[in-house]
C-alpha atoms as a PDB file:
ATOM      1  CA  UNK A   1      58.328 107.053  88.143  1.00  0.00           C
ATOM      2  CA  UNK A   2      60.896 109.858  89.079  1.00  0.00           C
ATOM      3  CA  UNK A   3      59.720 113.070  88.472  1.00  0.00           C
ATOM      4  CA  UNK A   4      58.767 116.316  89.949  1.00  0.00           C
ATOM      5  CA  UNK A   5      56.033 117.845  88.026  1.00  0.00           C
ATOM      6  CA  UNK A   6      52.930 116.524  89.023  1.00  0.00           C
ATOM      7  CA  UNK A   7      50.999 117.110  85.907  1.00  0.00           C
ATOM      8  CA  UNK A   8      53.122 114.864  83.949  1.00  0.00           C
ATOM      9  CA  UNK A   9      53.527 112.169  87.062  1.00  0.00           C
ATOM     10  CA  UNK A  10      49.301 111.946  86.636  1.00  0.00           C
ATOM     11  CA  UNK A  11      49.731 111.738  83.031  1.00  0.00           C
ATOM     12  CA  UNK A  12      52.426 108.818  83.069  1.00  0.00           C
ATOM     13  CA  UNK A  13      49.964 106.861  85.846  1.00  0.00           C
ATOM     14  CA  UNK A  14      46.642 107.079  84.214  1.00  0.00           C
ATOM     15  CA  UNK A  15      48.319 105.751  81.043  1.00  0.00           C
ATOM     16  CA  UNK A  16      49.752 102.953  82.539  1.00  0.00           C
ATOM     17  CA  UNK A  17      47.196 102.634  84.495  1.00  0.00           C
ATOM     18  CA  UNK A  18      44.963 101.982  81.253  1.00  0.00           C
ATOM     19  CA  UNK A  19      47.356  99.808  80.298  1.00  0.00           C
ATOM     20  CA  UNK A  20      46.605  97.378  83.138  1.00  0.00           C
ATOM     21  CA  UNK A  21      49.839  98.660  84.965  1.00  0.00           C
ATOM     22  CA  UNK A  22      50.433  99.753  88.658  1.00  0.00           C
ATOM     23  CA  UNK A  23      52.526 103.147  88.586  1.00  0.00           C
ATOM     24  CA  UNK A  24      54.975 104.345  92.044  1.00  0.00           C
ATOM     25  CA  UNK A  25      56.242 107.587  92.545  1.00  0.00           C
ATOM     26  CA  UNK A  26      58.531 109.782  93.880  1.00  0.00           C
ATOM     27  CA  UNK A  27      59.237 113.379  93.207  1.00  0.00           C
ATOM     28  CA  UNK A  28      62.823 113.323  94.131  1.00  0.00           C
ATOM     29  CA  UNK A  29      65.838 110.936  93.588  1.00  0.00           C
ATOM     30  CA  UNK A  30      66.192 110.027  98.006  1.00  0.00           C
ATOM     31  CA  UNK A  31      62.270 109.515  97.144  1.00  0.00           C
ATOM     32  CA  UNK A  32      62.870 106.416  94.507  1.00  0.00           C
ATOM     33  CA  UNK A  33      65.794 105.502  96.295  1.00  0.00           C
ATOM     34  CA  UNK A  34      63.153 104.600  99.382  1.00  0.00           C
ATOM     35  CA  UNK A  35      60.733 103.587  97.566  1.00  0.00           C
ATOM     36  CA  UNK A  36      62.841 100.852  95.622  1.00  0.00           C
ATOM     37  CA  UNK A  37      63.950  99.441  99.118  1.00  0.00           C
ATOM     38  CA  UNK A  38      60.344  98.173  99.517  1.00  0.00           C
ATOM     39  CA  UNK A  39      59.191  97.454  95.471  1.00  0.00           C
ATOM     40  CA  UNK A  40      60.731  95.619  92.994  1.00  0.00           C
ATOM     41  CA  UNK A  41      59.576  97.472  89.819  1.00  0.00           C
ATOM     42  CA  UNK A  42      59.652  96.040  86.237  1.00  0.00           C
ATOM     43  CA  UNK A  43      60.701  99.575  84.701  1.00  0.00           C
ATOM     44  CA  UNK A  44      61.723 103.099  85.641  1.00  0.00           C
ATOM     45  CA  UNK A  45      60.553 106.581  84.030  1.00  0.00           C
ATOM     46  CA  UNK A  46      62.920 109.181  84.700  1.00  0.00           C
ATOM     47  CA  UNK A  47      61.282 113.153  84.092  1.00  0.00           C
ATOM     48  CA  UNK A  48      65.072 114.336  85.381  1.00  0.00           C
ATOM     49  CA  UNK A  49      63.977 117.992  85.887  1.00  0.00           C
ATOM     50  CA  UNK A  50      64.656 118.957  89.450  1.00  0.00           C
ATOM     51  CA  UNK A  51      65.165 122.369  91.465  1.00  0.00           C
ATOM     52  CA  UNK A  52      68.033 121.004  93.233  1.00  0.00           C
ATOM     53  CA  UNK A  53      70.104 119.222  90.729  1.00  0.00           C
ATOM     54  CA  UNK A  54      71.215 118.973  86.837  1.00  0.00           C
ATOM     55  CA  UNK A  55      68.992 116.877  84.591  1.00  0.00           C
ATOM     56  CA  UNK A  56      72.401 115.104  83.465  1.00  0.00           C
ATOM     57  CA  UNK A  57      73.167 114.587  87.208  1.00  0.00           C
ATOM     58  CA  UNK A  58      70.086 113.256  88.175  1.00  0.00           C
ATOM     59  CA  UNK A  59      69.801 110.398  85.712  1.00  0.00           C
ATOM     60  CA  UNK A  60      73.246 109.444  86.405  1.00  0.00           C
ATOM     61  CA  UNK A  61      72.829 108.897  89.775  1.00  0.00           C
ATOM     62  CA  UNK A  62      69.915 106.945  88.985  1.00  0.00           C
ATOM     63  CA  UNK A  63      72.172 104.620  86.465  1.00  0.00           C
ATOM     64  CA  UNK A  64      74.309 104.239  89.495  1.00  0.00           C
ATOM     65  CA  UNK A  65      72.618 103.765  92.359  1.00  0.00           C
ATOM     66  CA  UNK A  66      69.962 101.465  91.190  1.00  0.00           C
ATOM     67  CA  UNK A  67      71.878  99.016  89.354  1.00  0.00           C
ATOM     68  CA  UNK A  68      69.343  96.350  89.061  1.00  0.00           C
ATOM     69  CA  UNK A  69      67.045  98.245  86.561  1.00  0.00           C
ATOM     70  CA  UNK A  70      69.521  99.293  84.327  1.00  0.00           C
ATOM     71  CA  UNK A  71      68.515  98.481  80.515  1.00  0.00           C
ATOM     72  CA  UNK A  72      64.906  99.279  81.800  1.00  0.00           C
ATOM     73  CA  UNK A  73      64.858 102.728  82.350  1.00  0.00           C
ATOM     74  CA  UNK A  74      63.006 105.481  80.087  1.00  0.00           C
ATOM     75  CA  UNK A  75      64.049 109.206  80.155  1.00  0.00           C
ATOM     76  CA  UNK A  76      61.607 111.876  79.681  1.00  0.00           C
ATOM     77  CA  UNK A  77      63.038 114.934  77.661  1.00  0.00           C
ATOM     78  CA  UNK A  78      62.056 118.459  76.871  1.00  0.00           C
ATOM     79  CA  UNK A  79      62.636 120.931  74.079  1.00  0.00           C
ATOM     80  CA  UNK A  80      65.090 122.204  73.597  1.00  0.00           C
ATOM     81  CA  UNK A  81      66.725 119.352  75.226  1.00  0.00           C
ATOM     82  CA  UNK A  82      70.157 119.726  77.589  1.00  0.00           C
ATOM     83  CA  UNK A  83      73.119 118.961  75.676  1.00  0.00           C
ATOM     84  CA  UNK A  84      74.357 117.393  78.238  1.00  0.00           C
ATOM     85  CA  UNK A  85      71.748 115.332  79.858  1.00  0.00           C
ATOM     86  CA  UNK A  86      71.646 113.848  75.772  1.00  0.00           C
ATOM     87  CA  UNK A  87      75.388 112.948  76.224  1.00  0.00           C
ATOM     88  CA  UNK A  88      74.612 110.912  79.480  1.00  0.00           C
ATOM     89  CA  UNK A  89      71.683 109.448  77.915  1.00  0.00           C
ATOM     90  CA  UNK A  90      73.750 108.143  74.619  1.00  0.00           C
ATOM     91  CA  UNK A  91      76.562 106.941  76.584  1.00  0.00           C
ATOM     92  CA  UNK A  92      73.721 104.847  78.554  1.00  0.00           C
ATOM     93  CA  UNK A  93      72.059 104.195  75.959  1.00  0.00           C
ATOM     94  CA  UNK A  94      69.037 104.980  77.547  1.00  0.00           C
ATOM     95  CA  UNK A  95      66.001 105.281  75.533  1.00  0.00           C
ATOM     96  CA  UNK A  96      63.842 108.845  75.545  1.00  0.00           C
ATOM     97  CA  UNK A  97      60.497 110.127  74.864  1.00  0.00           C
ATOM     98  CA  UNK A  98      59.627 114.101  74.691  1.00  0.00           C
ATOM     99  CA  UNK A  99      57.084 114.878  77.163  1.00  0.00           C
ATOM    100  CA  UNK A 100      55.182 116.848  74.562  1.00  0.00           C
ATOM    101  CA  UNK A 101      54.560 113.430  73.086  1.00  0.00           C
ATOM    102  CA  UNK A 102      54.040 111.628  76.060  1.00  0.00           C
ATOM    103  CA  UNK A 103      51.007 109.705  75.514  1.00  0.00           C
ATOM    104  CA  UNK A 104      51.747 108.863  71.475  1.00  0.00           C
ATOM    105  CA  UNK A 105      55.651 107.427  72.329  1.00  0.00           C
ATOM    106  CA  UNK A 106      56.001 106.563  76.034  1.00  0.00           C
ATOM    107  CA  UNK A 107      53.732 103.655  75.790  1.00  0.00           C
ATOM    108  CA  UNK A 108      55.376 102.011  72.754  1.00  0.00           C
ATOM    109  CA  UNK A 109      58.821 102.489  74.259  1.00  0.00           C
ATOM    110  CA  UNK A 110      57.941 100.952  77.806  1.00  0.00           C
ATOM    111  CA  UNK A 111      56.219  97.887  75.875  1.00  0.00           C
ATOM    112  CA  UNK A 112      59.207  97.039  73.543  1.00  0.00           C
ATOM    113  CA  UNK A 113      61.520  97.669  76.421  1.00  0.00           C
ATOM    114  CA  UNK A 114      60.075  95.160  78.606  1.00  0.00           C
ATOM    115  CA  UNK A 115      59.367  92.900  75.519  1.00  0.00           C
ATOM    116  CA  UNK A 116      63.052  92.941  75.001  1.00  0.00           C
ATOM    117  CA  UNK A 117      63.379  91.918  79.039  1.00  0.00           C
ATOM    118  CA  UNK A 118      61.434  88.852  78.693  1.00  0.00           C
ATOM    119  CA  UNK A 119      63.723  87.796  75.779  1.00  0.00           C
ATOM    120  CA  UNK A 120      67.087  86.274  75.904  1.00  0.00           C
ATOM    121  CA  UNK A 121      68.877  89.406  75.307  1.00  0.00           C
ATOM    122  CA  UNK A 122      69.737  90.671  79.221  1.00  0.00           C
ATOM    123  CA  UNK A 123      72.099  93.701  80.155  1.00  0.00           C
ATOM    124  CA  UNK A 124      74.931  91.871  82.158  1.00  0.00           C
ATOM    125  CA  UNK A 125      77.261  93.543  84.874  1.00  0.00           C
ATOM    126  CA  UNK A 126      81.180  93.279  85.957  1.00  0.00           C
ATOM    127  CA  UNK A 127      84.104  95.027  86.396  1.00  0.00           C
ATOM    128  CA  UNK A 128      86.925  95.122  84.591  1.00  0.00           C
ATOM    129  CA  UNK A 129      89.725  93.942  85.740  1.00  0.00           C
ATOM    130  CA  UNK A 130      93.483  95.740  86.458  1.00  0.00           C
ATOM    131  CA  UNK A 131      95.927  93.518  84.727  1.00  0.00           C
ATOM    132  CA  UNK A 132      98.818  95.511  84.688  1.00  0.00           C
ATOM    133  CA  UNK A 133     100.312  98.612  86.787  1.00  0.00           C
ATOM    134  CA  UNK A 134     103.476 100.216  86.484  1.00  0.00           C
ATOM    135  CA  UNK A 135     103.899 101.219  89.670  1.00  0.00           C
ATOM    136  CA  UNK A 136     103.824  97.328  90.816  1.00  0.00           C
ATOM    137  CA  UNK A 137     106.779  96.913  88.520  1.00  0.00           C
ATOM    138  CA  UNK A 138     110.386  96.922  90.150  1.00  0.00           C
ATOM    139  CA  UNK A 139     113.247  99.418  89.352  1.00  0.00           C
ATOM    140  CA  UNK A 140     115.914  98.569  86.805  1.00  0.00           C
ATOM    141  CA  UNK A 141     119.371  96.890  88.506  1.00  0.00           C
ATOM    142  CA  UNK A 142     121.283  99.861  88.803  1.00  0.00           C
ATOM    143  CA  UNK A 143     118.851 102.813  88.614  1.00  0.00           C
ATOM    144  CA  UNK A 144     118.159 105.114  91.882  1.00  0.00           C
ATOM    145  CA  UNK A 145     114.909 104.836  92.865  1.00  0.00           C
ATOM    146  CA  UNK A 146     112.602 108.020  92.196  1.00  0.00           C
ATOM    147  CA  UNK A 147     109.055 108.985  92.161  1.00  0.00           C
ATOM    148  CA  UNK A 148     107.463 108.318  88.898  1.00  0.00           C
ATOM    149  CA  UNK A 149     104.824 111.155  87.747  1.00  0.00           C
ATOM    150  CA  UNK A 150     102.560 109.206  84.943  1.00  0.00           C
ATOM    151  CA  UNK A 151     100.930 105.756  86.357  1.00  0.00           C
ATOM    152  CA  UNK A 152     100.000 103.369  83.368  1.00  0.00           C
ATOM    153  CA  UNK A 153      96.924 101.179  84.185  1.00  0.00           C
ATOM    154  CA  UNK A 154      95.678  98.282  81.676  1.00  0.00           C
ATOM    155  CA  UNK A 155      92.332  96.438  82.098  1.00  0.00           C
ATOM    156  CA  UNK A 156      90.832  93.610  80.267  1.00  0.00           C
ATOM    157  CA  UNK A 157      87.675  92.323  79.597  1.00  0.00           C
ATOM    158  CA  UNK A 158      87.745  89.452  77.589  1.00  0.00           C
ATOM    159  CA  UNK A 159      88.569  91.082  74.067  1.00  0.00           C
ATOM    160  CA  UNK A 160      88.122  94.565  75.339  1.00  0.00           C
ATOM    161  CA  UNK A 161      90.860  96.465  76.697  1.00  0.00           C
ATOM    162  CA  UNK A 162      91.391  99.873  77.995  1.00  0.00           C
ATOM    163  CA  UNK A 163      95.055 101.440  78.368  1.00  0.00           C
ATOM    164  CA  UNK A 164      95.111 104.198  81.316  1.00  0.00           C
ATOM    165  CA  UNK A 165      97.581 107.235  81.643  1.00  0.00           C
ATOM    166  CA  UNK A 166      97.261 108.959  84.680  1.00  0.00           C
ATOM    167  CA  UNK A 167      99.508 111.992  85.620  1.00  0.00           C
ATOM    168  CA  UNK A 168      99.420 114.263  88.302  1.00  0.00           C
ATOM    169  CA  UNK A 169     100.238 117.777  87.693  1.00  0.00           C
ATOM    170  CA  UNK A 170     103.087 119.102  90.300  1.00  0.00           C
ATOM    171  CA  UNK A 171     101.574 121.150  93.372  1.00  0.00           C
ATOM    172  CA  UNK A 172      98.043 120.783  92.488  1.00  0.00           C
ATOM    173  CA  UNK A 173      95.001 117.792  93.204  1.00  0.00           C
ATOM    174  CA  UNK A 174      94.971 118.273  89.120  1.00  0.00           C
ATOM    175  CA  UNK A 175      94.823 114.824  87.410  1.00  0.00           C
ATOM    176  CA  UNK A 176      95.213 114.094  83.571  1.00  0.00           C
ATOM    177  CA  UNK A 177      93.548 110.867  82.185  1.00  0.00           C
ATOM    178  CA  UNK A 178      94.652 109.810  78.883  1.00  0.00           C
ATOM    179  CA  UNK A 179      92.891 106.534  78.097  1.00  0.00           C
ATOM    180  CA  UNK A 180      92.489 104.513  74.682  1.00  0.00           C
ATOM    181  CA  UNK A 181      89.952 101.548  74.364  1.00  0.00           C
ATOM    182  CA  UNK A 182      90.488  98.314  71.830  1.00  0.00           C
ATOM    183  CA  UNK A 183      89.121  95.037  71.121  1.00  0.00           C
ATOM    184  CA  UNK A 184      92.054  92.663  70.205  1.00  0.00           C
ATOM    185  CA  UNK A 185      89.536  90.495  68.783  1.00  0.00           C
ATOM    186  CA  UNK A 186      88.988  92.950  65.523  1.00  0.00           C
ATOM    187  CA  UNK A 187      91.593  93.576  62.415  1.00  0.00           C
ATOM    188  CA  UNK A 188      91.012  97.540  63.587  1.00  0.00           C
ATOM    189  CA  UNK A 189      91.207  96.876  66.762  1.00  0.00           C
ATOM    190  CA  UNK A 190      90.185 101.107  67.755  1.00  0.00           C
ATOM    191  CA  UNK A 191      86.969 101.592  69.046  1.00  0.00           C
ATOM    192  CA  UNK A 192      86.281 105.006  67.885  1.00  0.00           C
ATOM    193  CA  UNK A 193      82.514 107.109  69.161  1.00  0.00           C
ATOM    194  CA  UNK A 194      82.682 105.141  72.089  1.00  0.00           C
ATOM    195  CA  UNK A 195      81.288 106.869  74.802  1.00  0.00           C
ATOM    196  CA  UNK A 196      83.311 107.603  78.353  1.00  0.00           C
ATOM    197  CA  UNK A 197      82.058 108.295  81.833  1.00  0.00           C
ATOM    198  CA  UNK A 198      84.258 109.490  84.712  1.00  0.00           C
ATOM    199  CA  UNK A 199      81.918 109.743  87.817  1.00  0.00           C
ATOM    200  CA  UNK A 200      83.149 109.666  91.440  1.00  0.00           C
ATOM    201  CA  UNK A 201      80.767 109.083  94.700  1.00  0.00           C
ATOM    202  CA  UNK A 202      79.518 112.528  94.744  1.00  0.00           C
ATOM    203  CA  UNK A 203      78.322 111.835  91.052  1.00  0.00           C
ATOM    204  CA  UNK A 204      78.949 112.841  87.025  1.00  0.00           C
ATOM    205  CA  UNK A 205      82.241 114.193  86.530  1.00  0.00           C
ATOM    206  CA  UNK A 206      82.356 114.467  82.529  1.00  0.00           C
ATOM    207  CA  UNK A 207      81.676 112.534  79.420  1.00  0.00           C
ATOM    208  CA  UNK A 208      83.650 111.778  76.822  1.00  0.00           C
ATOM    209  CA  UNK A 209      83.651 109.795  73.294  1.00  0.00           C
ATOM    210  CA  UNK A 210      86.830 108.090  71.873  1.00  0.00           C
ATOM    211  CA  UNK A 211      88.527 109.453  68.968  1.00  0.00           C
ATOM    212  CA  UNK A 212      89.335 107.521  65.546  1.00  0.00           C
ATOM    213  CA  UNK A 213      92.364 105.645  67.511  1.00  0.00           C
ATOM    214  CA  UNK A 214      89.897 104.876  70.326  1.00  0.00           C
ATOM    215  CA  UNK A 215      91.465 107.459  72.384  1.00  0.00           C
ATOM    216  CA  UNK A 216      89.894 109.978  75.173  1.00  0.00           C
ATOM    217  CA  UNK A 217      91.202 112.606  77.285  1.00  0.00           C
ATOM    218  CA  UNK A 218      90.048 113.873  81.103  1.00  0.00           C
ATOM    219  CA  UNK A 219      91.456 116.751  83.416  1.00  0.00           C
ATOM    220  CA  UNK A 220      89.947 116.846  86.637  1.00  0.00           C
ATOM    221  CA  UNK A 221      90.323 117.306  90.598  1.00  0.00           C
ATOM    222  CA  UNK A 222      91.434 114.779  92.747  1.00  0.00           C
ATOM    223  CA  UNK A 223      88.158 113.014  94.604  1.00  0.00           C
ATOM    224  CA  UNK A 224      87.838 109.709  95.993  1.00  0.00           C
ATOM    225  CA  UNK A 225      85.611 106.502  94.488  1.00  0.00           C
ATOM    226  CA  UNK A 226      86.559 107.832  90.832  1.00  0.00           C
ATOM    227  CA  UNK A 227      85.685 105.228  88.339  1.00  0.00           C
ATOM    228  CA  UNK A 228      85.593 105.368  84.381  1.00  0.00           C
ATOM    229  CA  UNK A 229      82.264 103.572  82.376  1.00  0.00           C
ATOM    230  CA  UNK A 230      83.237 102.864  78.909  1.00  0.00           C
ATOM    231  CA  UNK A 231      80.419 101.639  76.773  1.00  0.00           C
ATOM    232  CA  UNK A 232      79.989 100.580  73.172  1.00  0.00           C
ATOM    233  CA  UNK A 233      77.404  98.991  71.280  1.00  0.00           C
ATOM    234  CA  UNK A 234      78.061  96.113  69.603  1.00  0.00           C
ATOM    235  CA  UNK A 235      76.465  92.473  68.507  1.00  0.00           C
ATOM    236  CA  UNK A 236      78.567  90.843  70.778  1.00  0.00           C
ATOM    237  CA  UNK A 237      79.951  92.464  73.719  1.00  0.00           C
ATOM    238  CA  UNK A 238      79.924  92.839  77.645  1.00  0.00           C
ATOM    239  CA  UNK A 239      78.889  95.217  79.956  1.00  0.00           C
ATOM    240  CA  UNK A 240      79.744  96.126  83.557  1.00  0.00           C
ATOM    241  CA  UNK A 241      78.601  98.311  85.995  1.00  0.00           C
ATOM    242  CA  UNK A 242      80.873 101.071  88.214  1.00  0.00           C
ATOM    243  CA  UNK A 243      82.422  98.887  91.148  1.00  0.00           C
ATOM    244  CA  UNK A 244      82.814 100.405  94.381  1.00  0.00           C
ATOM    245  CA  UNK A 245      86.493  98.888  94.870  1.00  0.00           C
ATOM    246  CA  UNK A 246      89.055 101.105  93.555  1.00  0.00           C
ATOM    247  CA  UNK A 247      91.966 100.032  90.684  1.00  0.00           C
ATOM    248  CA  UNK A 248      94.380  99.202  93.673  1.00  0.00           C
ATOM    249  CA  UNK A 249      92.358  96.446  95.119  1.00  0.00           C
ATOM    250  CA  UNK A 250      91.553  94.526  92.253  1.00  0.00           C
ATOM    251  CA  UNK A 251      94.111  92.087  91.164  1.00  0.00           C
ATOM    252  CA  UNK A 252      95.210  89.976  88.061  1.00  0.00           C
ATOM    253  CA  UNK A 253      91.916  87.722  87.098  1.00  0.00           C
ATOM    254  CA  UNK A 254      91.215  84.624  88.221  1.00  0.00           C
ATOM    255  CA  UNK A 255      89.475  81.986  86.983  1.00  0.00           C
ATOM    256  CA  UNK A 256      87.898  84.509  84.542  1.00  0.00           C
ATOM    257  CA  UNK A 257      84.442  83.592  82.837  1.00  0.00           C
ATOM    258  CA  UNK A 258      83.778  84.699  79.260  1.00  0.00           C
ATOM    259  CA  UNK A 259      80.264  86.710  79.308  1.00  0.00           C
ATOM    260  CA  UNK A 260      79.035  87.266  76.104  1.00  0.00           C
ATOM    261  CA  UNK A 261      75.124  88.121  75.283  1.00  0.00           C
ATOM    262  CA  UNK A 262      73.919  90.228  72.375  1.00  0.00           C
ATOM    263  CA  UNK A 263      73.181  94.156  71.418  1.00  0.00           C
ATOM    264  CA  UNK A 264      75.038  95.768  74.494  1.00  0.00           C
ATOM    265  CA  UNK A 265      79.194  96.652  75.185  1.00  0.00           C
ATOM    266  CA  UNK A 266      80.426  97.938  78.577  1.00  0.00           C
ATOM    267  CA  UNK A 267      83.719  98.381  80.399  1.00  0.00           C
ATOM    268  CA  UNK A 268      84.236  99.574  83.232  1.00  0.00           C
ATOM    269  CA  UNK A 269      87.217 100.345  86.048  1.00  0.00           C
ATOM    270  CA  UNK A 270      88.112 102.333  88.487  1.00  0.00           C
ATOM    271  CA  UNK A 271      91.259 104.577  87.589  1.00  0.00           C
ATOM    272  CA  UNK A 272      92.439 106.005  91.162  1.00  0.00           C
ATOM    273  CA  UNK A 273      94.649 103.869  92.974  1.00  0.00           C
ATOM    274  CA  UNK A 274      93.744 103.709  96.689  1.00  0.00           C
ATOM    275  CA  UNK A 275      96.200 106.211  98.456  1.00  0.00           C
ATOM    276  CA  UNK A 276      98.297 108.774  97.033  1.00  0.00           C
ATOM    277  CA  UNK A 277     101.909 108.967  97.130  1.00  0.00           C
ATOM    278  CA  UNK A 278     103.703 112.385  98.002  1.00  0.00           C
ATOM    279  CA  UNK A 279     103.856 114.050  94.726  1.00  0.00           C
ATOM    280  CA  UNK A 280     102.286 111.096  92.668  1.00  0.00           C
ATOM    281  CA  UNK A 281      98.726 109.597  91.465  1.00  0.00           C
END
């Protein structure tokens, strides 16, 4: 367990504790972080309130860091809660308790949650990757060559798809994302309330959820590692985690394998090309 109050932390471990279960913790995130170098844990609890950082911020770093436990992690939430610690919890789709009702809901949760581990049902993680990029494609016969200012990106996963804009505003590390996210295997192909994470190594950058068209919209500052998480839940679908590569690196597919596995959607890519060009993304 994550968490810096030390009342609920005893709370949490004589519960489990009742419940036959051994509880670790740490009070901050470089804590867990340690900690999960030398134990391999069957859950997390997350009580994201810390001095030093955002709730939001916290349990995204979490959802990034420690890969391996994600679909088995349980947020703890206060009232009223942060609106924006819910958004990163929905786009998750991480499940929470309220700590006033810690000891009716948390053990419930954590038993159907690792109930739902043992099953066939399993969270599964890849990248997306870069099929197409316009600035791979040569100049018209004819045409002087110039610097162009918006960068289209596409990525596929199997049905899913996600069309990139990227356009650098002139004199300024200003980007603007334009992005819109489809499954060519439906008649309406527009995912629409799908929710959109643009994170970079320092951590959360913003959330988003796509429009009726399946569209979404960033503006942000130019930092490097930034990677978009696109997630929707679905009865069949995929999921990936943020890769560490950037969209420059990662080439047409090859030999790709079809992943498909119940209850859980996710897409993800990274959307900043490696270098950047004089005056261009």
């Amino acid at each position: 367990m994550l968490g810096v109050n030390a009342l609920v932390r005893d709370n949490v471990r004589v519960l489990l504790g009742s419940m036959g279960y051994q509880c670790l913790v740490a009070s901050t995130l470089k804590e867990a972080l340690a900690l999960l170098e030398q134990e391999k844990p069957d859950a997390a609890i997350l009580d994201p309130q810390q001095a030093d950082s955002p709730p939001a911020r916290i349990v995204a770093a979490f959802h990034k860091m420690v890969s391996h436990l994600r679909g088995r992690v349980i947020v703890l939430i206060g009232e009223p809660s942060d609106p924006e610690l819910l958004q990163v919890l929905d786009a998750y789709f991480l499940p929470r308790v309220p700590r006033d009702a810690l000891l009716q809901e948390l053990w419930p949760s954590l038993d159907s949650l690792l109930r739902r581990r043992m099953s066939t049902t399993q969270q599964v993680t890849r990248s997306a990757p870069l099929v197409f990029d316009s600035f791979l494609q040569p100049s018209l016969a004819g045409t002087r060559s110039s610097h162009p200012t918006v960068r289209r990106l596409l990525y596929e996963s199997d049905s899913l798809v996600a069309d990139l804009s990227l356009e650098g505003q002139r004199d300024s590390q200003r980007i603007t994302l334009v992005g819109q996210v489809l499954d060519a295997a439906k008649p309406e192909p527009h995912l629409s309330s799908v929710p959109v994470v643009l994170q970079s190594l320092e951590g959360l950058m913003g959330i988003a959820k796509t429009n009726e068209w399946g569209e979404f919209r960033f503006e942000f500052n130019f930092e490097p590692g930034v990677s978009l998480e696109i997630g929707a839940r679905e009865t069949i679908g995929y999921r990936s985690a943020c890769p560490t590569r950037r969209a420059s690196w990662v080439g047409p597919p090859k030999n790709r394998k079809s992943l498909r596995h119940p209850e859980t959607s996710r897409l993800t890519k990274s959307c900043i090309p490696r270098r950047r060009r004089e005056g261009n993304l």
